[in-house]
PDB file of N, CA and C in Angstrom:
ATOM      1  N   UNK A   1     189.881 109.612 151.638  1.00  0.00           N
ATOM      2  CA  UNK A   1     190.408 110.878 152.095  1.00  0.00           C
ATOM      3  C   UNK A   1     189.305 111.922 152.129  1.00  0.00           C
ATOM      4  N   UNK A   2     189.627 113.007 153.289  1.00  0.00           N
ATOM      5  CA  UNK A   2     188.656 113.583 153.128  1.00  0.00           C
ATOM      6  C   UNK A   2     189.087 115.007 152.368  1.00  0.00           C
ATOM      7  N   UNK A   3     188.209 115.716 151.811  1.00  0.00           N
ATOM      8  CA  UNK A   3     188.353 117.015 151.150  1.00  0.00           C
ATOM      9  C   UNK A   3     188.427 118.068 152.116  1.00  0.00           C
ATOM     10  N   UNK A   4     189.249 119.189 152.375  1.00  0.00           N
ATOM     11  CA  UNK A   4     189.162 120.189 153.365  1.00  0.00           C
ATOM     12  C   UNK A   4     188.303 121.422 152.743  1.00  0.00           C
ATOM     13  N   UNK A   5     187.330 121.518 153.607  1.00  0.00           N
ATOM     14  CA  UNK A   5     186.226 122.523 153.343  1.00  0.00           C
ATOM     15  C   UNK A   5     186.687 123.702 153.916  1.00  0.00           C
ATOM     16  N   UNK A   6     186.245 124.501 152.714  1.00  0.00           N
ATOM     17  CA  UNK A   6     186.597 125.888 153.052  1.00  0.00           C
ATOM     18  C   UNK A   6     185.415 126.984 153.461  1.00  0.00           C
ATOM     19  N   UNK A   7     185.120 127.318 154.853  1.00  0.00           N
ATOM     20  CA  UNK A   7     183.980 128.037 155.410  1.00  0.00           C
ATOM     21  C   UNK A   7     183.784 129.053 154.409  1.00  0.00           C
ATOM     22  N   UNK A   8     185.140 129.966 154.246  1.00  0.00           N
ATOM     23  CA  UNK A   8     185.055 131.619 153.541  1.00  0.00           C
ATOM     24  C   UNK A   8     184.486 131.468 152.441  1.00  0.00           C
ATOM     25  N   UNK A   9     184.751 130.220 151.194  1.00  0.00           N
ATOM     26  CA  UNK A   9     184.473 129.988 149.704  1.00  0.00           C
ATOM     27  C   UNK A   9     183.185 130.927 149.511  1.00  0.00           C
ATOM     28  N   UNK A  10     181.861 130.398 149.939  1.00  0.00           N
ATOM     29  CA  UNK A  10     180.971 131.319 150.147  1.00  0.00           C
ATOM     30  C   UNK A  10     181.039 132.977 149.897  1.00  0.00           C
ATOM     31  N   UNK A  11     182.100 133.381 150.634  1.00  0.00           N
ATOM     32  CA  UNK A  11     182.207 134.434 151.002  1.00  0.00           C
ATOM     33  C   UNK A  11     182.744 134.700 149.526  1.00  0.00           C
ATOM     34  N   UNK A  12     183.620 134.942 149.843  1.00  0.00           N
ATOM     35  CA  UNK A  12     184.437 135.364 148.717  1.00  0.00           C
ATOM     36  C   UNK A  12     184.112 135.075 147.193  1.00  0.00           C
ATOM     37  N   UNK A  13     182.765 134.247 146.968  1.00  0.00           N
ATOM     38  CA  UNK A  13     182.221 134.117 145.990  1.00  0.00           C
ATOM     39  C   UNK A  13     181.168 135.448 145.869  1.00  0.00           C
ATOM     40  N   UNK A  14     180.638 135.432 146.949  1.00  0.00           N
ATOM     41  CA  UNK A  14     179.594 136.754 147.060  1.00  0.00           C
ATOM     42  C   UNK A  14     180.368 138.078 146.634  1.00  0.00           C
ATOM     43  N   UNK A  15     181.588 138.276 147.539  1.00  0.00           N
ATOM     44  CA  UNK A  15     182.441 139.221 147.109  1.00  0.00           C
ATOM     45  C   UNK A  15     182.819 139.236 146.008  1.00  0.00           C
ATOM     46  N   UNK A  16     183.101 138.771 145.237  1.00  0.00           N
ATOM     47  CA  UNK A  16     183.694 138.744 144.110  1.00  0.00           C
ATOM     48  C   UNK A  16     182.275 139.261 142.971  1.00  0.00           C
ATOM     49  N   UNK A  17     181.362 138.726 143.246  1.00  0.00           N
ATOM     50  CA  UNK A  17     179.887 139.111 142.421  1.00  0.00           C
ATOM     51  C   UNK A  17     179.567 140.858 142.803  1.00  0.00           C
ATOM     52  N   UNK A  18     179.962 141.215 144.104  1.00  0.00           N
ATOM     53  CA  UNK A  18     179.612 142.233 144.389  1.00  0.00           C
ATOM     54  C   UNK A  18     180.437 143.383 143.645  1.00  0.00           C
ATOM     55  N   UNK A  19     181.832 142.759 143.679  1.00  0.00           N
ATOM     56  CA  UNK A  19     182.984 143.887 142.847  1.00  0.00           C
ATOM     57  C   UNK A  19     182.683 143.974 141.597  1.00  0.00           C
ATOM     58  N   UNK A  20     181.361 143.054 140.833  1.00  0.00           N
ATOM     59  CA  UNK A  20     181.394 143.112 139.153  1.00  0.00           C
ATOM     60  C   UNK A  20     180.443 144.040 139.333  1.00  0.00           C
ATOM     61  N   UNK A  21     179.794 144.159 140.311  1.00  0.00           N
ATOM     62  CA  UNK A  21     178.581 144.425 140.159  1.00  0.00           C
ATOM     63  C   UNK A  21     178.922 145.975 139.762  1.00  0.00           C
ATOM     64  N   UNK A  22     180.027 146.593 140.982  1.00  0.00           N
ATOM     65  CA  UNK A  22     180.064 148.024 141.890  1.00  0.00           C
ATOM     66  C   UNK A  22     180.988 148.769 140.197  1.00  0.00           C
ATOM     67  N   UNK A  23     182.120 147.461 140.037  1.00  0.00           N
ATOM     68  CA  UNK A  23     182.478 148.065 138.741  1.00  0.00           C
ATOM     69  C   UNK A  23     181.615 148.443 137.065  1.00  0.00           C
ATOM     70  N   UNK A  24     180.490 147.352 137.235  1.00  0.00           N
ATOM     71  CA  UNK A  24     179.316 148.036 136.405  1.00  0.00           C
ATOM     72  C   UNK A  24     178.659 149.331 136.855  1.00  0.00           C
ATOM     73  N   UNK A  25     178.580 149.293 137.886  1.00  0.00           N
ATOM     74  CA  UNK A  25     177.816 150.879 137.920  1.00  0.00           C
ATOM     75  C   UNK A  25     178.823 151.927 137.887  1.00  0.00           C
ATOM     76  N   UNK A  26     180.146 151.572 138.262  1.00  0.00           N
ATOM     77  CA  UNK A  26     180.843 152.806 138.182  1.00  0.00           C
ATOM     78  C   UNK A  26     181.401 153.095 136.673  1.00  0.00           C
ATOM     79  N   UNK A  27     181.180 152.212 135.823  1.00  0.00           N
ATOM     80  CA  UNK A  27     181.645 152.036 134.139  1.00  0.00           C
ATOM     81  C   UNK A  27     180.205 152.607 133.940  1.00  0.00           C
ATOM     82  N   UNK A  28     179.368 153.312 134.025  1.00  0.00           N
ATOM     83  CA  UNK A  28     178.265 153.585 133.487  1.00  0.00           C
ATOM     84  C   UNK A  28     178.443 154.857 132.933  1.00  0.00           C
ATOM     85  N   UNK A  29     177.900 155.111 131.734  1.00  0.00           N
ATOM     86  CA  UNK A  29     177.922 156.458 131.293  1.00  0.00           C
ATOM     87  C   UNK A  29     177.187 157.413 132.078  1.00  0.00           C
ATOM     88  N   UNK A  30     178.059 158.449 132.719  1.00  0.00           N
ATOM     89  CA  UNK A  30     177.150 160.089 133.020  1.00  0.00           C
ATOM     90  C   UNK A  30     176.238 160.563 132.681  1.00  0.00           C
ATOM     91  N   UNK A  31     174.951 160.780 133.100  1.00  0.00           N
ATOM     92  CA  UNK A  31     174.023 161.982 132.386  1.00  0.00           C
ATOM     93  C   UNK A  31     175.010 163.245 131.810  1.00  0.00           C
ATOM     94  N   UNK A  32     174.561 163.324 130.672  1.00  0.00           N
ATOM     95  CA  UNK A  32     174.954 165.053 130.353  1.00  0.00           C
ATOM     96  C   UNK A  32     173.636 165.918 131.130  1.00  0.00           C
ATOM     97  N   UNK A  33     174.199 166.832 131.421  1.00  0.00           N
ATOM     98  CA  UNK A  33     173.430 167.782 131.752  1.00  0.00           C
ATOM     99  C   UNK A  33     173.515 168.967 131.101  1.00  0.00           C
ATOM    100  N   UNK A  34     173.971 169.326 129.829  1.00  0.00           N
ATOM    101  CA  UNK A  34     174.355 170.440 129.394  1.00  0.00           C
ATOM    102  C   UNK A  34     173.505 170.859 128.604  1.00  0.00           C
ATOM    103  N   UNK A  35     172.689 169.781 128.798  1.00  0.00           N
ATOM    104  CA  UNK A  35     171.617 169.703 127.710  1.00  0.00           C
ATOM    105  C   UNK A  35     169.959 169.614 128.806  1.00  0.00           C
ATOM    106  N   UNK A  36     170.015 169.698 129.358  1.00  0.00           N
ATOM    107  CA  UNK A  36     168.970 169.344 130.376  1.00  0.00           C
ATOM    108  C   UNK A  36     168.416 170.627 130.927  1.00  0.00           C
ATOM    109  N   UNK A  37     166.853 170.814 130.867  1.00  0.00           N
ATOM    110  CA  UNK A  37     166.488 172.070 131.241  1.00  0.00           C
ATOM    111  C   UNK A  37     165.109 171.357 132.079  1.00  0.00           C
ATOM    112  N   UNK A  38     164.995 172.521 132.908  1.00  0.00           N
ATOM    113  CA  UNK A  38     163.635 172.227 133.765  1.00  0.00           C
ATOM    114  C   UNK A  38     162.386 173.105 132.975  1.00  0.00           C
ATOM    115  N   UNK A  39     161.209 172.962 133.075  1.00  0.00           N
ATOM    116  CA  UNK A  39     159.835 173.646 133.708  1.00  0.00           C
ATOM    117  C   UNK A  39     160.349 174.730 134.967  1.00  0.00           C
ATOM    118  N   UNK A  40     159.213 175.836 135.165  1.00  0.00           N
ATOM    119  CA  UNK A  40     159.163 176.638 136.434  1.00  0.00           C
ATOM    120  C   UNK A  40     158.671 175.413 137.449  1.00  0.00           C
ATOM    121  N   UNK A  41     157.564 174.429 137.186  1.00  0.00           N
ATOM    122  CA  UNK A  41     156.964 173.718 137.803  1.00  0.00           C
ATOM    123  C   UNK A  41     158.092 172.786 138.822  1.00  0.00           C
ATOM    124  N   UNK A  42     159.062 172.270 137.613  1.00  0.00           N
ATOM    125  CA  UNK A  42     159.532 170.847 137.887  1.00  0.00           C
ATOM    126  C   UNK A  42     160.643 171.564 138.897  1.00  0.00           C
ATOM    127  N   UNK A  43     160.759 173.009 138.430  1.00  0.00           N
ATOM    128  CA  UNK A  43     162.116 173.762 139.389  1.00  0.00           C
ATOM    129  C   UNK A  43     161.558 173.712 140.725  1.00  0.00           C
ATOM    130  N   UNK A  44     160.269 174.124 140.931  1.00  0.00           N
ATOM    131  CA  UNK A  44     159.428 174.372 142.297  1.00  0.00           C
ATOM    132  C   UNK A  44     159.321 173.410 143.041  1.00  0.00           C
ATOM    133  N   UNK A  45     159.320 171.933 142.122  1.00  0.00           N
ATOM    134  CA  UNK A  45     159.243 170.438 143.365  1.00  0.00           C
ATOM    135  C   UNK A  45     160.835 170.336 143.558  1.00  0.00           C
ATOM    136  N   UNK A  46     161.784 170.684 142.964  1.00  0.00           N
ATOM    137  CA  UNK A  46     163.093 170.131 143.096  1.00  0.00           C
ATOM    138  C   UNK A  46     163.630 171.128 144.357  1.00  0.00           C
ATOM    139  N   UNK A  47     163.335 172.377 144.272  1.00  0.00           N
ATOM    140  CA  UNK A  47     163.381 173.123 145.389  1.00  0.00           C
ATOM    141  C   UNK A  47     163.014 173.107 146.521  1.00  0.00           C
ATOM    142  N   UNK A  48     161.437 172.463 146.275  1.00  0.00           N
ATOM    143  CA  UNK A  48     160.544 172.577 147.363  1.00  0.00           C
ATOM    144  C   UNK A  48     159.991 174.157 148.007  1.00  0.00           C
ATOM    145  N   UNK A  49     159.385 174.406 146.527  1.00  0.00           N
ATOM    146  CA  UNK A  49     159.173 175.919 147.398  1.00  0.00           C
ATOM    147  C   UNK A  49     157.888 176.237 146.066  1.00  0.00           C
ATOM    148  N   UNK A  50     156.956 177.114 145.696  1.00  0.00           N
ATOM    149  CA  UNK A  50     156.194 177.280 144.938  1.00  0.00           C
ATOM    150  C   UNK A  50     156.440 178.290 143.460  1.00  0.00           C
ATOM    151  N   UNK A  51     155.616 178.067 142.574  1.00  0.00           N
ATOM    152  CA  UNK A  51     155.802 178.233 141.503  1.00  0.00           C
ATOM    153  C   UNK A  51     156.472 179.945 141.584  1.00  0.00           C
ATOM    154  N   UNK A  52     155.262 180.730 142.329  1.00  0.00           N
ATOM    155  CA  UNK A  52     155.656 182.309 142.538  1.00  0.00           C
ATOM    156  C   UNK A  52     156.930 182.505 142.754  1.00  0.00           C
ATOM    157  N   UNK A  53     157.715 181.697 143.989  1.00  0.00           N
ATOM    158  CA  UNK A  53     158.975 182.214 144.471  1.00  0.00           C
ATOM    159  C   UNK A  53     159.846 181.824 143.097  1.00  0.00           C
ATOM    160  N   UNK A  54     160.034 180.584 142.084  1.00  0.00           N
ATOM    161  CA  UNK A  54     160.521 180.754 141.227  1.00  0.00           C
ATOM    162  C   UNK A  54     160.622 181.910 140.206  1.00  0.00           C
ATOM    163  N   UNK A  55     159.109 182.534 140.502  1.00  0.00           N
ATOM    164  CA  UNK A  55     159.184 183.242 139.475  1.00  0.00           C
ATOM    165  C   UNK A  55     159.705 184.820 140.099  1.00  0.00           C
ATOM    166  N   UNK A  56     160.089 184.612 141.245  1.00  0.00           N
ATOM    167  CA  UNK A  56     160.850 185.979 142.247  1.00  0.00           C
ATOM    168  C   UNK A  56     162.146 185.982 142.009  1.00  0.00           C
ATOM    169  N   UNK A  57     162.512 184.322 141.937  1.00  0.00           N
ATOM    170  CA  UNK A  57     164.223 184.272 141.811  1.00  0.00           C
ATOM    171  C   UNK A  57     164.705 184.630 140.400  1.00  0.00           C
ATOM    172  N   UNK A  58     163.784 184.465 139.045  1.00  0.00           N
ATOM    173  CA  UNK A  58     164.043 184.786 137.815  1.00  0.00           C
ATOM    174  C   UNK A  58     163.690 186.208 137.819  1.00  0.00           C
ATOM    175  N   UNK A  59     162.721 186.908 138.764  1.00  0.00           N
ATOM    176  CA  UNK A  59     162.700 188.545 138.935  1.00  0.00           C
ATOM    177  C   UNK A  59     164.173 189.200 138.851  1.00  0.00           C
ATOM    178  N   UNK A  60     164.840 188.739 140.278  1.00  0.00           N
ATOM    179  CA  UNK A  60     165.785 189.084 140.987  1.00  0.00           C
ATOM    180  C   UNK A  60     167.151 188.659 140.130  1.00  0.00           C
ATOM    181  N   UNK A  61     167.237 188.241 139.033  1.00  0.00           N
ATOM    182  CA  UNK A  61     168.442 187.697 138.281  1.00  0.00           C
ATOM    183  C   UNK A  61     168.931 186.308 139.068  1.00  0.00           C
ATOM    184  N   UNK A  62     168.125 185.838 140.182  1.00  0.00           N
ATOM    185  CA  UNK A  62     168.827 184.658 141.242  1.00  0.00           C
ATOM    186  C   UNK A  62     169.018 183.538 139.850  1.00  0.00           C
ATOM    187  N   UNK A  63     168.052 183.511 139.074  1.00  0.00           N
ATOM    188  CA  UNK A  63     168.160 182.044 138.105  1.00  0.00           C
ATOM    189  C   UNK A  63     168.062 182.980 136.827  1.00  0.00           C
ATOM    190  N   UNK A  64     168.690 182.360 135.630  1.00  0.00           N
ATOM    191  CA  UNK A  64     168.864 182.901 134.573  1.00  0.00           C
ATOM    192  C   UNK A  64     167.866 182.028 133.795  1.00  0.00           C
ATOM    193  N   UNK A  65     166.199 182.042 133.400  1.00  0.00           N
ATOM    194  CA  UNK A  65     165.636 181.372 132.630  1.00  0.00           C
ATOM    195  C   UNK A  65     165.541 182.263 130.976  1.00  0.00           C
ATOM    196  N   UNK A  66     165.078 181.450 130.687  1.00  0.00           N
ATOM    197  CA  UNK A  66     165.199 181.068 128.647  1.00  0.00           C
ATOM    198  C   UNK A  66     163.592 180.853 128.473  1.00  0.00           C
ATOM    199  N   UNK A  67     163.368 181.829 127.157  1.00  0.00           N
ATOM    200  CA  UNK A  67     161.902 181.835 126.744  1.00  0.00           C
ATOM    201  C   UNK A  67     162.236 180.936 125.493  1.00  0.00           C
ATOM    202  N   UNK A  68     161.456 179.622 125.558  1.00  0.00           N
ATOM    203  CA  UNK A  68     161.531 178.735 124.183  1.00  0.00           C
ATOM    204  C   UNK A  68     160.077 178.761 123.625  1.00  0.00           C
ATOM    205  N   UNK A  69     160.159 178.796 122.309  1.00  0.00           N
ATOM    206  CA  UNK A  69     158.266 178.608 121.929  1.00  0.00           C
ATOM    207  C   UNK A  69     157.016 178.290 122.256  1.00  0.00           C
ATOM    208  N   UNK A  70     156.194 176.961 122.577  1.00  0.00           N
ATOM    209  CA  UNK A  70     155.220 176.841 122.781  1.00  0.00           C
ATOM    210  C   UNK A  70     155.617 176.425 124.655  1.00  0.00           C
ATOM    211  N   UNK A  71     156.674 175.878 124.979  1.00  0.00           N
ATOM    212  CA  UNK A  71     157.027 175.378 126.271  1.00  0.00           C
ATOM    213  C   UNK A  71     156.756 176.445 127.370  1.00  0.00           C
ATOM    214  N   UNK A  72     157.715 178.099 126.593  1.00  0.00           N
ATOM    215  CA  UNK A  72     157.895 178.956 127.243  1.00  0.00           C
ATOM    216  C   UNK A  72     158.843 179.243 128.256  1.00  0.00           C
ATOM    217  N   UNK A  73     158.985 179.079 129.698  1.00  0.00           N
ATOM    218  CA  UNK A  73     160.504 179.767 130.079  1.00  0.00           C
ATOM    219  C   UNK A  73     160.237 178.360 130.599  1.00  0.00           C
ATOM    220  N   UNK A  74     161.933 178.303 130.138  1.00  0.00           N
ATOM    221  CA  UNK A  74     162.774 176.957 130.859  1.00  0.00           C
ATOM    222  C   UNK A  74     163.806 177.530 131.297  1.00  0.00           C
ATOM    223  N   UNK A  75     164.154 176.390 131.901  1.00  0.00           N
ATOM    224  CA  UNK A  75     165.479 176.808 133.286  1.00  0.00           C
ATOM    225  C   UNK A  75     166.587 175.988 132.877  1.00  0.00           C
ATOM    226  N   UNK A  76     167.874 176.223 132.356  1.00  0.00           N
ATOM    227  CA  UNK A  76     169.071 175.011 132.038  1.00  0.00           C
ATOM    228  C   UNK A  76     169.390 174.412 133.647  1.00  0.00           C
ATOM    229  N   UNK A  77     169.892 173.473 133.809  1.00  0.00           N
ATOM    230  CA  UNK A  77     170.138 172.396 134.848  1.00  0.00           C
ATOM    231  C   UNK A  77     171.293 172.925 135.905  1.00  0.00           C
ATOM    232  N   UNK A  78     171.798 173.697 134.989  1.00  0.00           N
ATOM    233  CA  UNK A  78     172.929 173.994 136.346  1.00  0.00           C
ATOM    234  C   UNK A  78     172.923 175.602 136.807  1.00  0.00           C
ATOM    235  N   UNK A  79     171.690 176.339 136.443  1.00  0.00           N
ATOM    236  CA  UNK A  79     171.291 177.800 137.558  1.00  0.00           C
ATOM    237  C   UNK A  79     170.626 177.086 138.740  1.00  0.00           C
ATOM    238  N   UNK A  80     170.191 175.946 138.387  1.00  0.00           N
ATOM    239  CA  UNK A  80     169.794 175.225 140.328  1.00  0.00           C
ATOM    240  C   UNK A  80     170.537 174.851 140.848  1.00  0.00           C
ATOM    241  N   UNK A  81     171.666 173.668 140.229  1.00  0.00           N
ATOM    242  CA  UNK A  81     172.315 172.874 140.540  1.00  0.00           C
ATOM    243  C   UNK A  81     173.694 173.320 140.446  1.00  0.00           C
ATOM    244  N   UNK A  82     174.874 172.722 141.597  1.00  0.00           N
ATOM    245  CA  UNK A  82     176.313 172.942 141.202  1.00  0.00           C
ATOM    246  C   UNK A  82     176.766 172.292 140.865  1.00  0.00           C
ATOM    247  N   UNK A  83     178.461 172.545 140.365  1.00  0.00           N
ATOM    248  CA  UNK A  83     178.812 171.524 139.065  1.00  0.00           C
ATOM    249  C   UNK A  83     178.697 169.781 139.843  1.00  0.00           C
ATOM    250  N   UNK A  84     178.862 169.805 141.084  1.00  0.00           N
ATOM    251  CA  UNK A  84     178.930 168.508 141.757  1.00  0.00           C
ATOM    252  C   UNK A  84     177.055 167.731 141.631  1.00  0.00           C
ATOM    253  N   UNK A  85     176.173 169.107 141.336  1.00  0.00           N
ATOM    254  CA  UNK A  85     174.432 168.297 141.249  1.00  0.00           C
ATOM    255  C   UNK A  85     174.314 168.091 142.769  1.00  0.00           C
ATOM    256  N   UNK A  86     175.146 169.107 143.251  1.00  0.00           N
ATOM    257  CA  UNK A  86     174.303 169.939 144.700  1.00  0.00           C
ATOM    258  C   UNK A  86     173.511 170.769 144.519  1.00  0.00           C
ATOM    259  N   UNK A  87     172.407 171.046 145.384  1.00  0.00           N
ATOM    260  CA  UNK A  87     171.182 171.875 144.844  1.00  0.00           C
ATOM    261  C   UNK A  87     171.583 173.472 145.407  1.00  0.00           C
ATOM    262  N   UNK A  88     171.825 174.034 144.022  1.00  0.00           N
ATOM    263  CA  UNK A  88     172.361 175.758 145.106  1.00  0.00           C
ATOM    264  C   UNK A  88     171.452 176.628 146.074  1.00  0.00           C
ATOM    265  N   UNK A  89     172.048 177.345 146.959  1.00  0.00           N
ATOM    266  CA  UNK A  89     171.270 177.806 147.860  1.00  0.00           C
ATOM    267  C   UNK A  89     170.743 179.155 147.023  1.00  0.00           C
ATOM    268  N   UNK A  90     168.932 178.816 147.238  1.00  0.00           N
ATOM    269  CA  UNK A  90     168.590 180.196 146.072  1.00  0.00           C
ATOM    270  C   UNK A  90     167.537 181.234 147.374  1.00  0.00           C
ATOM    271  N   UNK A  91     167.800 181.238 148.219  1.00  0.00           N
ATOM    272  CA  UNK A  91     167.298 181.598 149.480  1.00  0.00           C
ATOM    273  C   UNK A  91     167.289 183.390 149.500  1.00  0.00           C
ATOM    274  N   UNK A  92     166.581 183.961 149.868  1.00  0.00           N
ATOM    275  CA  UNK A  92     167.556 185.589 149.875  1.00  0.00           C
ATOM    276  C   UNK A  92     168.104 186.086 150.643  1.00  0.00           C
ATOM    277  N   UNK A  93     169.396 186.591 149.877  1.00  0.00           N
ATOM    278  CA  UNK A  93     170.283 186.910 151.273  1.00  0.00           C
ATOM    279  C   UNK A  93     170.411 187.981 150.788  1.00  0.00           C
ATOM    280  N   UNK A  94     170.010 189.108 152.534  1.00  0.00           N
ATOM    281  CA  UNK A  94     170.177 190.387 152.699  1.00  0.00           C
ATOM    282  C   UNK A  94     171.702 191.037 152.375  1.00  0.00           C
ATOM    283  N   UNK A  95     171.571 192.408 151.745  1.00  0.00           N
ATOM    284  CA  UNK A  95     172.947 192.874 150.993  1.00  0.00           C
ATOM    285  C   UNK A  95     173.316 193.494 152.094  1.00  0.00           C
ATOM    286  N   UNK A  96     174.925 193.001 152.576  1.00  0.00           N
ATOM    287  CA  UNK A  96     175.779 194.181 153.916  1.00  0.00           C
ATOM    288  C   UNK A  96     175.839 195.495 153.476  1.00  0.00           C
TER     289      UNK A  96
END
């Protein structure tokens, strides 16, 4: 007798590896960010804009930075970022 071969088996073996996979990354623990602060520096590559204009937007109240000891001013994670870790628009906008 012969055995009936199943084309999909394949398939659905792959699939099945792929759903452990997607459910491991989605079981992964979150970064906290509540705890997470930048450099002026590291703010300037994440922006893409230079050290000065950071230091225009902490002029202007745009970012709220923190003087810590030998580090000096750090930035907490979410005056750049929104609660989703969209990057906020820190651009200047003219007052009506």
């Amino acid at each position: 007798m012969k055995s009936i071969y199943n084309p999909y088996e394949a398939l659905l073996q792959q699939m099945s590896e792929l759903k452990k996979i997607v459910l491991d990354i989605r079981d992964l623990p979150k970064e906290d960010y509540t705890t997470k602060y930048y450099t002026r520096k590291e703010v300037s590559e994440i922006c893409r804009c230079s050290v000065q204009t950071v230091d225009n937007y902490i002029n202007r109240n745009q970012i709220h930075a923190e003087n810590f000891g030998v580090k000096g001013v750090l930035i907490h994670h979410y005056q750049i970022f929104n609660k989703d870790n969209s990057l906020k628009e820190l651009k200047y906008k003219r007052k009506a």
